[in-house]
C-alpha atoms as a PDB file:
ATOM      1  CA  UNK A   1      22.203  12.014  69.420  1.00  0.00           C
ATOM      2  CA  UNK A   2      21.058  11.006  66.349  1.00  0.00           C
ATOM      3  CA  UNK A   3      18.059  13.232  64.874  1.00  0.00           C
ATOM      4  CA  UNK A   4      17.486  13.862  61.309  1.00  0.00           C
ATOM      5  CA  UNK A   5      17.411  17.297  59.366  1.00  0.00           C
ATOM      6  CA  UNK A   6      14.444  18.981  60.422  1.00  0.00           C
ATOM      7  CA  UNK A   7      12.087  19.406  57.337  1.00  0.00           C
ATOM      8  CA  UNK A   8      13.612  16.413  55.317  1.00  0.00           C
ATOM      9  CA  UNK A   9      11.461  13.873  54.637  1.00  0.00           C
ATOM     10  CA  UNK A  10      11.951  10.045  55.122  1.00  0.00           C
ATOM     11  CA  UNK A  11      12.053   7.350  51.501  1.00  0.00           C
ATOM     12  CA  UNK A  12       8.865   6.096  50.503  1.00  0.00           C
ATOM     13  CA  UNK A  13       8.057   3.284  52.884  1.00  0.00           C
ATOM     14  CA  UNK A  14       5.868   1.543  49.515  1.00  0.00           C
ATOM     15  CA  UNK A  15       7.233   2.169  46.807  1.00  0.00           C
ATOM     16  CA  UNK A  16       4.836   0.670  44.162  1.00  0.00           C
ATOM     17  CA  UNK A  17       5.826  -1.675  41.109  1.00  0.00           C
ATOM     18  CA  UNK A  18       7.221   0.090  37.841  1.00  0.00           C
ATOM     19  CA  UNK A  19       5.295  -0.450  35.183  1.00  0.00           C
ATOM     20  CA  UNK A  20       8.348  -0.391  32.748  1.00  0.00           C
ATOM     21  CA  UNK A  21      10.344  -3.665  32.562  1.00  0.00           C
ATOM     22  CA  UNK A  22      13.770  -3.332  32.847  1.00  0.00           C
ATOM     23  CA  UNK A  23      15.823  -4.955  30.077  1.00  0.00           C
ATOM     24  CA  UNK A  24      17.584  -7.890  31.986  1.00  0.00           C
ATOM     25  CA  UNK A  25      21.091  -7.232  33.545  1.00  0.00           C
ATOM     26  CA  UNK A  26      19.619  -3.438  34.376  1.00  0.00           C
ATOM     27  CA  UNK A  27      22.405  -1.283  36.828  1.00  0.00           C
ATOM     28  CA  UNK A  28      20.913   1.515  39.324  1.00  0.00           C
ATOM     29  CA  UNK A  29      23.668   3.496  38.455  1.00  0.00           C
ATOM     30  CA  UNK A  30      23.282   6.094  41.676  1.00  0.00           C
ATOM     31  CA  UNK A  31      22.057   5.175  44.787  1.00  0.00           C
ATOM     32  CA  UNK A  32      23.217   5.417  48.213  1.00  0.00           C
ATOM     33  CA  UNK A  33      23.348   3.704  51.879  1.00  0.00           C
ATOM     34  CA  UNK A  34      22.916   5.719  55.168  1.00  0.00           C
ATOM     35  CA  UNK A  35      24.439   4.183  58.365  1.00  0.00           C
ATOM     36  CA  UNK A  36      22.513   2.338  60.311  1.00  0.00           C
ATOM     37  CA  UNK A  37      24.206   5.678  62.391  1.00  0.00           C
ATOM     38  CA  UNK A  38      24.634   3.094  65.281  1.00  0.00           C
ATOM     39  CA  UNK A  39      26.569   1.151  63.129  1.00  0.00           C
ATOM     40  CA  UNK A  40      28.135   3.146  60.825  1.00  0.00           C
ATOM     41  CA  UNK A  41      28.136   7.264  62.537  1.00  0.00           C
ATOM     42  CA  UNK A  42      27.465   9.905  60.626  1.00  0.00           C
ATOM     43  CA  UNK A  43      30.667  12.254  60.123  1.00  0.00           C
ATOM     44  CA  UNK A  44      31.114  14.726  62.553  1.00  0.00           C
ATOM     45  CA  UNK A  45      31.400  17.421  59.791  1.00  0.00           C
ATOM     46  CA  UNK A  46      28.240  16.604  58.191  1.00  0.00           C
ATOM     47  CA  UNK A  47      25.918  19.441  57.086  1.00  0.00           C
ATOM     48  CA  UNK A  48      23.251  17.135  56.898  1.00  0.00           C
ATOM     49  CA  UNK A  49      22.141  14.229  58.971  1.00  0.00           C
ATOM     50  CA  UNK A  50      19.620  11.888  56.981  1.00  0.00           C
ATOM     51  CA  UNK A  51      17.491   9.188  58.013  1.00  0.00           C
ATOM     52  CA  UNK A  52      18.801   5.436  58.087  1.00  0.00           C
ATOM     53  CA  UNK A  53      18.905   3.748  54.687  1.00  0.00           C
ATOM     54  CA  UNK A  54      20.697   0.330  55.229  1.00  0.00           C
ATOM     55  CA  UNK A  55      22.040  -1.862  52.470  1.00  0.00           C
ATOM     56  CA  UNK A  56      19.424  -4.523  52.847  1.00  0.00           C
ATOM     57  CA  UNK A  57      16.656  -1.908  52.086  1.00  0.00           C
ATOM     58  CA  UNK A  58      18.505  -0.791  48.844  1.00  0.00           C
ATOM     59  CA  UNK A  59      19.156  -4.747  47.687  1.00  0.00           C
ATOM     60  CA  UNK A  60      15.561  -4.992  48.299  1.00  0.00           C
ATOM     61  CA  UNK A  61      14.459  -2.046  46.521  1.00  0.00           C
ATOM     62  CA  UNK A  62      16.597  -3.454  43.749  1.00  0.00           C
ATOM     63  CA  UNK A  63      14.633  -6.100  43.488  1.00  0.00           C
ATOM     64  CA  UNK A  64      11.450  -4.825  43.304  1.00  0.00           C
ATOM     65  CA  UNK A  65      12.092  -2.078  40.916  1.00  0.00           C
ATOM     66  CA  UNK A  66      13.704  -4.469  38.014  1.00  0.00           C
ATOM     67  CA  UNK A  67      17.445  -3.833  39.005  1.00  0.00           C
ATOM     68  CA  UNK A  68      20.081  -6.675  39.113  1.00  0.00           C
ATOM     69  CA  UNK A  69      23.027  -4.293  39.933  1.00  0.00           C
ATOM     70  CA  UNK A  70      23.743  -1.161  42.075  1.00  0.00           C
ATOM     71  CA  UNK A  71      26.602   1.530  41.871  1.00  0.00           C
ATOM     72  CA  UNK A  72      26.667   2.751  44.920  1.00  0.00           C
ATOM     73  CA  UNK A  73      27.705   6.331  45.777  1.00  0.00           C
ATOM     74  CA  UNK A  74      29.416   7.171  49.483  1.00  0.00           C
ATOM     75  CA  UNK A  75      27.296  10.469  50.575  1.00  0.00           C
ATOM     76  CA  UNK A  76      28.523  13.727  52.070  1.00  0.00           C
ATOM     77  CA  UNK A  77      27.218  12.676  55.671  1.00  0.00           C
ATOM     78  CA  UNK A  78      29.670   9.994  55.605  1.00  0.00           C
ATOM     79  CA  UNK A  79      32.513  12.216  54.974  1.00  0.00           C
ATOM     80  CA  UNK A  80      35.779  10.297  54.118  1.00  0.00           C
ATOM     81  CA  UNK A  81      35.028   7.407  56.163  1.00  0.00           C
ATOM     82  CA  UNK A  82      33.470   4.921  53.296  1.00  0.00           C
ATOM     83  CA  UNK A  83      33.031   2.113  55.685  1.00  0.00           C
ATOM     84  CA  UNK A  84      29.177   1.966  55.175  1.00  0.00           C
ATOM     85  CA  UNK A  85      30.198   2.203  51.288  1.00  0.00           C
ATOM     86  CA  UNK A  86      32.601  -0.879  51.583  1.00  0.00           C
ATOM     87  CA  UNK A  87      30.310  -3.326  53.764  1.00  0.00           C
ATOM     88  CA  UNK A  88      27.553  -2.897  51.395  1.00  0.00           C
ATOM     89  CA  UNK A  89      29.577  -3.562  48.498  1.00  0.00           C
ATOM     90  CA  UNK A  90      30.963  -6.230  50.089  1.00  0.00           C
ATOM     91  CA  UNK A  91      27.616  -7.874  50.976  1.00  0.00           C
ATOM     92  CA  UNK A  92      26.322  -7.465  47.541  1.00  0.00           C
ATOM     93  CA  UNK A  93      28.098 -10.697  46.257  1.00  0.00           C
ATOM     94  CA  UNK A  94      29.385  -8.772  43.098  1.00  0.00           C
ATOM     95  CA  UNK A  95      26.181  -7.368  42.264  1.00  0.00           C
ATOM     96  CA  UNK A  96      27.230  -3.638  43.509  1.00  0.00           C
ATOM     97  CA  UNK A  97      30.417  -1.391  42.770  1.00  0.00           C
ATOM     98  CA  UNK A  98      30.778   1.998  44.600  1.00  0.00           C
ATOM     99  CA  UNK A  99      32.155   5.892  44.262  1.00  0.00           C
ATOM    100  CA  UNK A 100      34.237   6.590  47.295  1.00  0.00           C
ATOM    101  CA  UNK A 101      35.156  10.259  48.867  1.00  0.00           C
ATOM    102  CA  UNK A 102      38.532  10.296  49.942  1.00  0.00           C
ATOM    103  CA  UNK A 103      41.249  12.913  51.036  1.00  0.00           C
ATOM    104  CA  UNK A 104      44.266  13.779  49.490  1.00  0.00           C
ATOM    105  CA  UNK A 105      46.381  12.347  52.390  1.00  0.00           C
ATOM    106  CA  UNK A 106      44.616   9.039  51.540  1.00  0.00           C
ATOM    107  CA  UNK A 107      47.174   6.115  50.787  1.00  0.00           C
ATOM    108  CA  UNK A 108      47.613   3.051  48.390  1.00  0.00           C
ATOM    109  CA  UNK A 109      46.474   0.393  50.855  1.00  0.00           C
ATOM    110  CA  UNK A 110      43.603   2.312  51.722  1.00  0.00           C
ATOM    111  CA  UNK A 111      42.883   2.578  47.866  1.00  0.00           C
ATOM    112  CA  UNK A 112      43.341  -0.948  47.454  1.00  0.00           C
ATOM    113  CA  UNK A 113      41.351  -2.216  49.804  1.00  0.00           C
ATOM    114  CA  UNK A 114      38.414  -0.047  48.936  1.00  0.00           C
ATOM    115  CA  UNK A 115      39.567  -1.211  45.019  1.00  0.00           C
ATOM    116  CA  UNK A 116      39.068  -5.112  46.357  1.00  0.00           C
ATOM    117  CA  UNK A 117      35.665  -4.353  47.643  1.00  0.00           C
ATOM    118  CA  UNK A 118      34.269  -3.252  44.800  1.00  0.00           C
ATOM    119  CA  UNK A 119      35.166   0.741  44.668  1.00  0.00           C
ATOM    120  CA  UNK A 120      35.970   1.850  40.705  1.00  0.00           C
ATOM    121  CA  UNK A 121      35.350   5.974  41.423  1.00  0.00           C
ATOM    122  CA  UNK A 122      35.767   8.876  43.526  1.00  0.00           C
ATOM    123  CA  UNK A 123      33.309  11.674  43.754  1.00  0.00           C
ATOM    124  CA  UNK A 124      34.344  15.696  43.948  1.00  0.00           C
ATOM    125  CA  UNK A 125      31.544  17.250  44.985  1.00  0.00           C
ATOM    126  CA  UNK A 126      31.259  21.054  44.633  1.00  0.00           C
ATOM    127  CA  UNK A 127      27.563  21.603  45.562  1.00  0.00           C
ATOM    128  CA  UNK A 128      27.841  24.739  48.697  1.00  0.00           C
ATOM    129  CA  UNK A 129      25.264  23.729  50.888  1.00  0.00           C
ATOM    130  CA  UNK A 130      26.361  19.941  50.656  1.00  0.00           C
ATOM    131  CA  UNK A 131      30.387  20.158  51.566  1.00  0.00           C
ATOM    132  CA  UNK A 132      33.120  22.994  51.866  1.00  0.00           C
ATOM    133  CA  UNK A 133      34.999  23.033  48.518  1.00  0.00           C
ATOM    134  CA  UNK A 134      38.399  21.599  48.395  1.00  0.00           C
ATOM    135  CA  UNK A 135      41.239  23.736  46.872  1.00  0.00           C
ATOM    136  CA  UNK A 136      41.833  22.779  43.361  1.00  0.00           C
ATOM    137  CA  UNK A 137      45.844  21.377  44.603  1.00  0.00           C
ATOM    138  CA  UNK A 138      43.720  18.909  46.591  1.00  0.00           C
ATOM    139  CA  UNK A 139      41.380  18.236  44.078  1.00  0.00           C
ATOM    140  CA  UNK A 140      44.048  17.310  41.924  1.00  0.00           C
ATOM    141  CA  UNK A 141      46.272  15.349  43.841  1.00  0.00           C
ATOM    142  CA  UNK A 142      43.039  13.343  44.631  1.00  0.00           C
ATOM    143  CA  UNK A 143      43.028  12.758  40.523  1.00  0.00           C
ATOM    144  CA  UNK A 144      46.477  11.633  40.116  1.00  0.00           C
ATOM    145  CA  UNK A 145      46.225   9.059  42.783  1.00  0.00           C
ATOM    146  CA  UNK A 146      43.607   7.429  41.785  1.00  0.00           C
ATOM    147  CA  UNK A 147      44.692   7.113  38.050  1.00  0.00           C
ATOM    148  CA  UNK A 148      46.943   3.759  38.665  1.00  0.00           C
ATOM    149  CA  UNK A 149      43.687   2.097  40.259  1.00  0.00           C
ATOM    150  CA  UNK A 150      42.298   2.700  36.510  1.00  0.00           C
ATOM    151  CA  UNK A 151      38.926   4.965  38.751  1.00  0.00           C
ATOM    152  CA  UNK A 152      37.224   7.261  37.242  1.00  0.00           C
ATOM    153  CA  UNK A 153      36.178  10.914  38.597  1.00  0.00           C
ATOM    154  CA  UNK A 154      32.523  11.782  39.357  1.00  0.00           C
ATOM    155  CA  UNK A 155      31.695  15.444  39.879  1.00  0.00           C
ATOM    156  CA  UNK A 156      28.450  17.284  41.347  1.00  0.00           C
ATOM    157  CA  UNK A 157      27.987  20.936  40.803  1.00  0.00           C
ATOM    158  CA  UNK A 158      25.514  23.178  40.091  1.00  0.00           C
ATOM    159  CA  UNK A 159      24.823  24.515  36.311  1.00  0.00           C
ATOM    160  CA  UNK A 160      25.637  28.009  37.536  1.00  0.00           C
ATOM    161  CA  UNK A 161      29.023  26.988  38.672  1.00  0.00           C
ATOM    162  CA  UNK A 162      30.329  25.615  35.859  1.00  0.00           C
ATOM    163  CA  UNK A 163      31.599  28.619  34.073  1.00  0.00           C
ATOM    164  CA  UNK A 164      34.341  28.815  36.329  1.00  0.00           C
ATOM    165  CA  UNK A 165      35.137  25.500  37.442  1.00  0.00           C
ATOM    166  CA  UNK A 166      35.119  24.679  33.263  1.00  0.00           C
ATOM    167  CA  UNK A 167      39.049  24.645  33.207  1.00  0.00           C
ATOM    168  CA  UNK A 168      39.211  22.296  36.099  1.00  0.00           C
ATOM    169  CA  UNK A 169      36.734  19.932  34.938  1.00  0.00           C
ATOM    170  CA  UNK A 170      38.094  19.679  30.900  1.00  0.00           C
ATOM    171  CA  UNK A 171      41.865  19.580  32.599  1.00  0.00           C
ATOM    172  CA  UNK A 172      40.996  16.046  34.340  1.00  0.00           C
ATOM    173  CA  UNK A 173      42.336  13.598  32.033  1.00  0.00           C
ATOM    174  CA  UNK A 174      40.481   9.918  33.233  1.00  0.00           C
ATOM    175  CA  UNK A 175      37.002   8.924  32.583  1.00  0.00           C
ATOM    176  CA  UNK A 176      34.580  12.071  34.678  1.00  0.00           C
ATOM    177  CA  UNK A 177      30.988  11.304  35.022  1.00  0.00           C
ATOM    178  CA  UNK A 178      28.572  14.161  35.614  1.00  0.00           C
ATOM    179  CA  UNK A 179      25.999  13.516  38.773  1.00  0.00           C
ATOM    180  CA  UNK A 180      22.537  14.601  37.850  1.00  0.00           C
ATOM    181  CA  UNK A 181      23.226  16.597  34.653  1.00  0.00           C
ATOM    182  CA  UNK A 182      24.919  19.719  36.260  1.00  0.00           C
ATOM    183  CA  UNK A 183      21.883  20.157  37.907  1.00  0.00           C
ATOM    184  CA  UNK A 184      19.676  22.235  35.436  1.00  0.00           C
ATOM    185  CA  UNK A 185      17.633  24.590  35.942  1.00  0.00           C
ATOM    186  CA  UNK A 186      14.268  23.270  34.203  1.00  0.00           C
ATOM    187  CA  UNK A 187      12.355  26.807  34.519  1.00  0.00           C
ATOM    188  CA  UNK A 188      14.670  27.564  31.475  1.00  0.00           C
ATOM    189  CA  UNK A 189      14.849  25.853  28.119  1.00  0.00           C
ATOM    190  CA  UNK A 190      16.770  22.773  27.222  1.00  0.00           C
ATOM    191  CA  UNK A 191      17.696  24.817  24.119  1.00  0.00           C
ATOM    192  CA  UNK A 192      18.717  28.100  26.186  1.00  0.00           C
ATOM    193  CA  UNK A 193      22.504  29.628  26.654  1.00  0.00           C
ATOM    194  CA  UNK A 194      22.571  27.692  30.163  1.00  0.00           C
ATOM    195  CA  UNK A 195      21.716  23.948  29.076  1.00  0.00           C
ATOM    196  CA  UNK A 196      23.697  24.560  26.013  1.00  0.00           C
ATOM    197  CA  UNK A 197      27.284  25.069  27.461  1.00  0.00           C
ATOM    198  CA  UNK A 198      26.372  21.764  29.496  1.00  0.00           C
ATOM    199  CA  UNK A 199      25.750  19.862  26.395  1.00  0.00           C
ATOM    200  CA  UNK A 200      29.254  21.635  24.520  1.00  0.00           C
ATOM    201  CA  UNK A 201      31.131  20.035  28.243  1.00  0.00           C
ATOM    202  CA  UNK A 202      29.919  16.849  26.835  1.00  0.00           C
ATOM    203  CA  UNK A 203      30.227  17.800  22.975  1.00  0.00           C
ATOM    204  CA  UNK A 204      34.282  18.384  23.328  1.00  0.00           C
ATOM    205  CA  UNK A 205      35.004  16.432  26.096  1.00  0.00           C
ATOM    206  CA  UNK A 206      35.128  12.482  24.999  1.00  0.00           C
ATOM    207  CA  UNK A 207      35.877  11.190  28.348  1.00  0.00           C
ATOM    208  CA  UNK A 208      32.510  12.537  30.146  1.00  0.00           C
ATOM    209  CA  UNK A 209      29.996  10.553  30.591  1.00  0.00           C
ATOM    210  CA  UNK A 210      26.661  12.286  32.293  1.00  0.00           C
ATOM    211  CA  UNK A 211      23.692  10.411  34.666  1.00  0.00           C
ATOM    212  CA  UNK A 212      20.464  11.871  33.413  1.00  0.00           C
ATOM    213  CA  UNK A 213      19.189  11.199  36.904  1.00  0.00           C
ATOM    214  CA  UNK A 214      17.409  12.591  39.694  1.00  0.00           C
ATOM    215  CA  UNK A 215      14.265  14.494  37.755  1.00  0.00           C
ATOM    216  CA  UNK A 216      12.488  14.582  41.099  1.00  0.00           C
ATOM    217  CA  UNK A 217      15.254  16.657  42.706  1.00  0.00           C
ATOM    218  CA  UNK A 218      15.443  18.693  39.495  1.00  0.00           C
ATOM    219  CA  UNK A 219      11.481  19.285  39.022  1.00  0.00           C
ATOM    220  CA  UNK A 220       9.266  22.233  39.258  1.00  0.00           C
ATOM    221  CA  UNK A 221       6.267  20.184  38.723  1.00  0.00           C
ATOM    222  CA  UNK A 222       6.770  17.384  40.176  1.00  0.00           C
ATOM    223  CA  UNK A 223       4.931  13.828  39.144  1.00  0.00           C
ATOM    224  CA  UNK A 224       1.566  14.817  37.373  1.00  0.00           C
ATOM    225  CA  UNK A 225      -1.618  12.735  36.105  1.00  0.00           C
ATOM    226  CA  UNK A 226      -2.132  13.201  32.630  1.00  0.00           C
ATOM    227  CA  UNK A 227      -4.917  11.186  31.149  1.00  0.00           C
ATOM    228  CA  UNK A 228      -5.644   8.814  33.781  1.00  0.00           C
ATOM    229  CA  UNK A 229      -1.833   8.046  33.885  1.00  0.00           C
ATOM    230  CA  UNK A 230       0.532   8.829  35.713  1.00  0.00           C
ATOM    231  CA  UNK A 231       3.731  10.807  34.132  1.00  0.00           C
ATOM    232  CA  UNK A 232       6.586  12.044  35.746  1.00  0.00           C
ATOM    233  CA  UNK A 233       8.552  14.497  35.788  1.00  0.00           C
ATOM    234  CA  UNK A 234       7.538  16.229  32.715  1.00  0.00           C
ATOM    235  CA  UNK A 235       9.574  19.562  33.133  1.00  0.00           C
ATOM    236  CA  UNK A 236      12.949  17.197  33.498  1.00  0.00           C
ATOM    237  CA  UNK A 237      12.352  15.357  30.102  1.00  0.00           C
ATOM    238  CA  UNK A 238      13.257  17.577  27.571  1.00  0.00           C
ATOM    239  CA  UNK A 239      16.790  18.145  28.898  1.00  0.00           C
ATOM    240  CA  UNK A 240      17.575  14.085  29.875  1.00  0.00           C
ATOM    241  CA  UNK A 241      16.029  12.884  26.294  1.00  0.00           C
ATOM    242  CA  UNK A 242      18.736  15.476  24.730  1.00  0.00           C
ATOM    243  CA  UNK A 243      21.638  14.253  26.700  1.00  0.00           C
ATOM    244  CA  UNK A 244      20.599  10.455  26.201  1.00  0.00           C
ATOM    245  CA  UNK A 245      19.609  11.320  22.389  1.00  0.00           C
ATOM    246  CA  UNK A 246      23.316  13.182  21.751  1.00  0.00           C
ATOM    247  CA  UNK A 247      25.308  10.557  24.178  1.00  0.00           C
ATOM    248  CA  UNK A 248      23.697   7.271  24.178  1.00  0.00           C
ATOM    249  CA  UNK A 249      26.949   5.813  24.937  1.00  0.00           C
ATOM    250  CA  UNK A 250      27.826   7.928  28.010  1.00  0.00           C
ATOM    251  CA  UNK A 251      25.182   7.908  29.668  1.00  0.00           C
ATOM    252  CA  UNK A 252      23.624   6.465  32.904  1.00  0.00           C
ATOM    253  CA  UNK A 253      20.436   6.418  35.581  1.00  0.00           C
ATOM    254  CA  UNK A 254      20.269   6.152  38.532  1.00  0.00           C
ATOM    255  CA  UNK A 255      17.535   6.331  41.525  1.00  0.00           C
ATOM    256  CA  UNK A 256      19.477   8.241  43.951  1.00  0.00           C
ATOM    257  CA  UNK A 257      17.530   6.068  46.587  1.00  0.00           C
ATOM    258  CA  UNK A 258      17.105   6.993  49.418  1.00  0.00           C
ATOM    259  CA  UNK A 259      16.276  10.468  47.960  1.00  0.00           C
ATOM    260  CA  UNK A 260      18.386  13.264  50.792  1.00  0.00           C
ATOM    261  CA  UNK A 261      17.379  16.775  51.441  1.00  0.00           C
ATOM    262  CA  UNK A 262      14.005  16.563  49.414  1.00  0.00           C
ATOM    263  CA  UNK A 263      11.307  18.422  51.522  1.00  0.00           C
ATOM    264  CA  UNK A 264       8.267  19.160  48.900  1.00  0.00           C
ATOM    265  CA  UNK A 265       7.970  15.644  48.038  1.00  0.00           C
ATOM    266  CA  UNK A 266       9.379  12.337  48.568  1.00  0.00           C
ATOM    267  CA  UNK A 267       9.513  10.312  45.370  1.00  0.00           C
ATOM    268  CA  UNK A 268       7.573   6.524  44.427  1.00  0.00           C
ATOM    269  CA  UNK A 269      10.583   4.897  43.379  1.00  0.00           C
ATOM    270  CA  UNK A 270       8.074   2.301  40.847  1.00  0.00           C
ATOM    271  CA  UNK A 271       7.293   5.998  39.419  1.00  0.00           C
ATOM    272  CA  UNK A 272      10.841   7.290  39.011  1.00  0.00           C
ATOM    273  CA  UNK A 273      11.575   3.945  36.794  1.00  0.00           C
ATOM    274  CA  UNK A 274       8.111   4.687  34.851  1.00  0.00           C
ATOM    275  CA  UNK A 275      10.331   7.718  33.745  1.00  0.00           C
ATOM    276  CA  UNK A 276      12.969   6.215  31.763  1.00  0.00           C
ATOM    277  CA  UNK A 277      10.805   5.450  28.422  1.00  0.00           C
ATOM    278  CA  UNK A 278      10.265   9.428  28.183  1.00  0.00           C
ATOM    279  CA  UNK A 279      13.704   9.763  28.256  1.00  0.00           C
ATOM    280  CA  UNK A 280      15.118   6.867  26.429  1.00  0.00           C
ATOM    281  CA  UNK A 281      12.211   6.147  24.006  1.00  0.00           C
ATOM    282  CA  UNK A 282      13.459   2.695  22.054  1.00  0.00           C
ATOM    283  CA  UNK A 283      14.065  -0.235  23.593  1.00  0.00           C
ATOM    284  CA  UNK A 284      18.157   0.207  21.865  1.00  0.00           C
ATOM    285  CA  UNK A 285      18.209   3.502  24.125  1.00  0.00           C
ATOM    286  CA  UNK A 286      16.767   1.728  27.060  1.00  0.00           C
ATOM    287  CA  UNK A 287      19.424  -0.986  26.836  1.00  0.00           C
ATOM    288  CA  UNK A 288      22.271   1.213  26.316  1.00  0.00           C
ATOM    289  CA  UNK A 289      21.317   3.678  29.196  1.00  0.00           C
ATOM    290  CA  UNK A 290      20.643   0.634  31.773  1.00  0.00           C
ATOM    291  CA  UNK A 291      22.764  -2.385  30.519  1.00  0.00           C
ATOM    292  CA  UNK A 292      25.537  -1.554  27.961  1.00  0.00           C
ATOM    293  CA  UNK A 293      27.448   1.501  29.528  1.00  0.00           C
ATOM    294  CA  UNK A 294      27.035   1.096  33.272  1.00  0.00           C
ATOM    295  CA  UNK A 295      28.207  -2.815  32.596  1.00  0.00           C
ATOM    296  CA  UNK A 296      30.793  -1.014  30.109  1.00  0.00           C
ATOM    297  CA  UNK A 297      31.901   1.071  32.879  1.00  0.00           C
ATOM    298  CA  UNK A 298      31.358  -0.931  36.538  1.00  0.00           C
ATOM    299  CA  UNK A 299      31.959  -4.216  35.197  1.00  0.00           C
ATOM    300  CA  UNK A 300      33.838  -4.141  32.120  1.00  0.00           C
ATOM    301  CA  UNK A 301      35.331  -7.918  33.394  1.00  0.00           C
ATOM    302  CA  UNK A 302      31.700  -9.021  32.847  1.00  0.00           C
ATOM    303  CA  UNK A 303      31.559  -8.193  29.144  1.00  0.00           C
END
């Protein structure tokens, strides 16, 4: 029976309209689809079970926020089975690319197909309460086979995890993009010990790339009105306008629509893209963060 987790709370059913205006050819760089679970069944695995977020709700979203493109990211729920992933993509005519989660048993045809529909990543995901870690063989064997498919590696962890899982990380040699910054923890300083060996991951290491997305998951505060407007986020901005400030060619946002395991508050997506001018400031920034590196990275036929 299908019934989401109790205490999570649904997408915004309104989202309003950003007042920011995207720079044309603008990618949502991390965002997700959900079933429909009669359709497309949650894994039986799961640690989560979300509520339905179908690929004609995210084009649609796209559209109203200012989007023209989507990289879409297969989520835990799904497990291994990306076949939610690979309809939407293909339904997208072109206008979406996708992160898949595979196994290590998974083979070339598999690959290729997912490859034909529009897949250019694979996530590792090493958040706990999300997924059971995979042993670092499997991890790697995922790595090399995804190498000849010229993928890249996207990794979610924690910022307190990534002392020890630094060697595995700096040992992957292909393009690795960081979900979420290494989820921060914003009660501390951008400039503190913590941040800092975060920003020296992306100092040494050429090939990372990091999204400075997701300040609602990331926020102690939470969207606040100051001075009759509306600003969001304001706890999460010091650490994204560093990363986008130090890396403005490795870097990426995304809306993580449709927002899982949020309970306090369920983000206005029109808000979340009022954001981006506190963290990319100039319209160069703007571009680069939104049209030059995803396009760079998801499309680099296009350029």
């Amino acid at each position: 029976m299908f019934e989401m987790t109790p205490g999570w709370l649904e997408f915004y059913p309104n989202p309003s309209k950003p007042k920011f205006v995207m720079p044309k050819g603008a990618v949502d760089a991390h965002c997700h689809v959900f079933g429909p679970h009669n359709e497309f069944p949650y894994a039986p695995e799961r640690k989560y079970t979300p509520c339905d977020a179908s690929k004609n709700q995210l084009f649609a979203l796209r559209d109203l926020l200012g989007f023209e493109r989507n990289v879409i990211v297969q989520a835990t729920c799904h497990g291994a089975d990306n076949s939610a992933l690979v309809d939407a993509l293909e339904s997208a005519n072109g206008l979406a690319r996708g992160v898949a989660t595979v196994k290590s048993t998974v083979t070339d045809a598999e690959l290729q197909k997912m490859h034909d529909a529009g897949v250019r990543g694979v996530r590792l995901n090493f958040v706990k309460r999300l997924v059971d870690e995979a042993s670092p063989e499997e991890l790697s064997a995922i790595v090399e086979k995804i190498k000849s498919f010229g993928w890249h590696i996207v990794i979610y962890f924690e910022a307190e995890d990534l002392p020890r899982l630094w060697d595995f990380f700096t040992n992957i040699d292909t393009t690795v993009v960081v979900d979420h910054m290494g989820r921060p923890d914003v009660t501390k300083s951008a400039d503190g010990e913590e941040f800092a060996l975060f920003v020296k991951l992306m100092a040494e290491n050429s090939n990372f790339w990091c999204k400075v997305s997701c300040p609602e998951r990331l926020s102690k505060t939470g969207p606040k009105a100051l001075n009759g407007e509306q600003q969001a986020y304001l706890d999460v901005v010091p650490f994204a306008k560093k990363i986008v400030e130090q890396f403005p060619d490795r870097v990426l946002f995304g809306t993580d629509w449709p927002h899982p395991n949020l309970k306090d508050h369920m983000p206005d997506d029109g808000l979340l893209v009022d954001y981006i001018p506190q963290i990319a400031p100039t319209a160069e920034l703007q571009e680069k963060l939104l049209v030059k590196n995803p396009m760079r990275l998801y499309w680099p036929e296009a350029l």
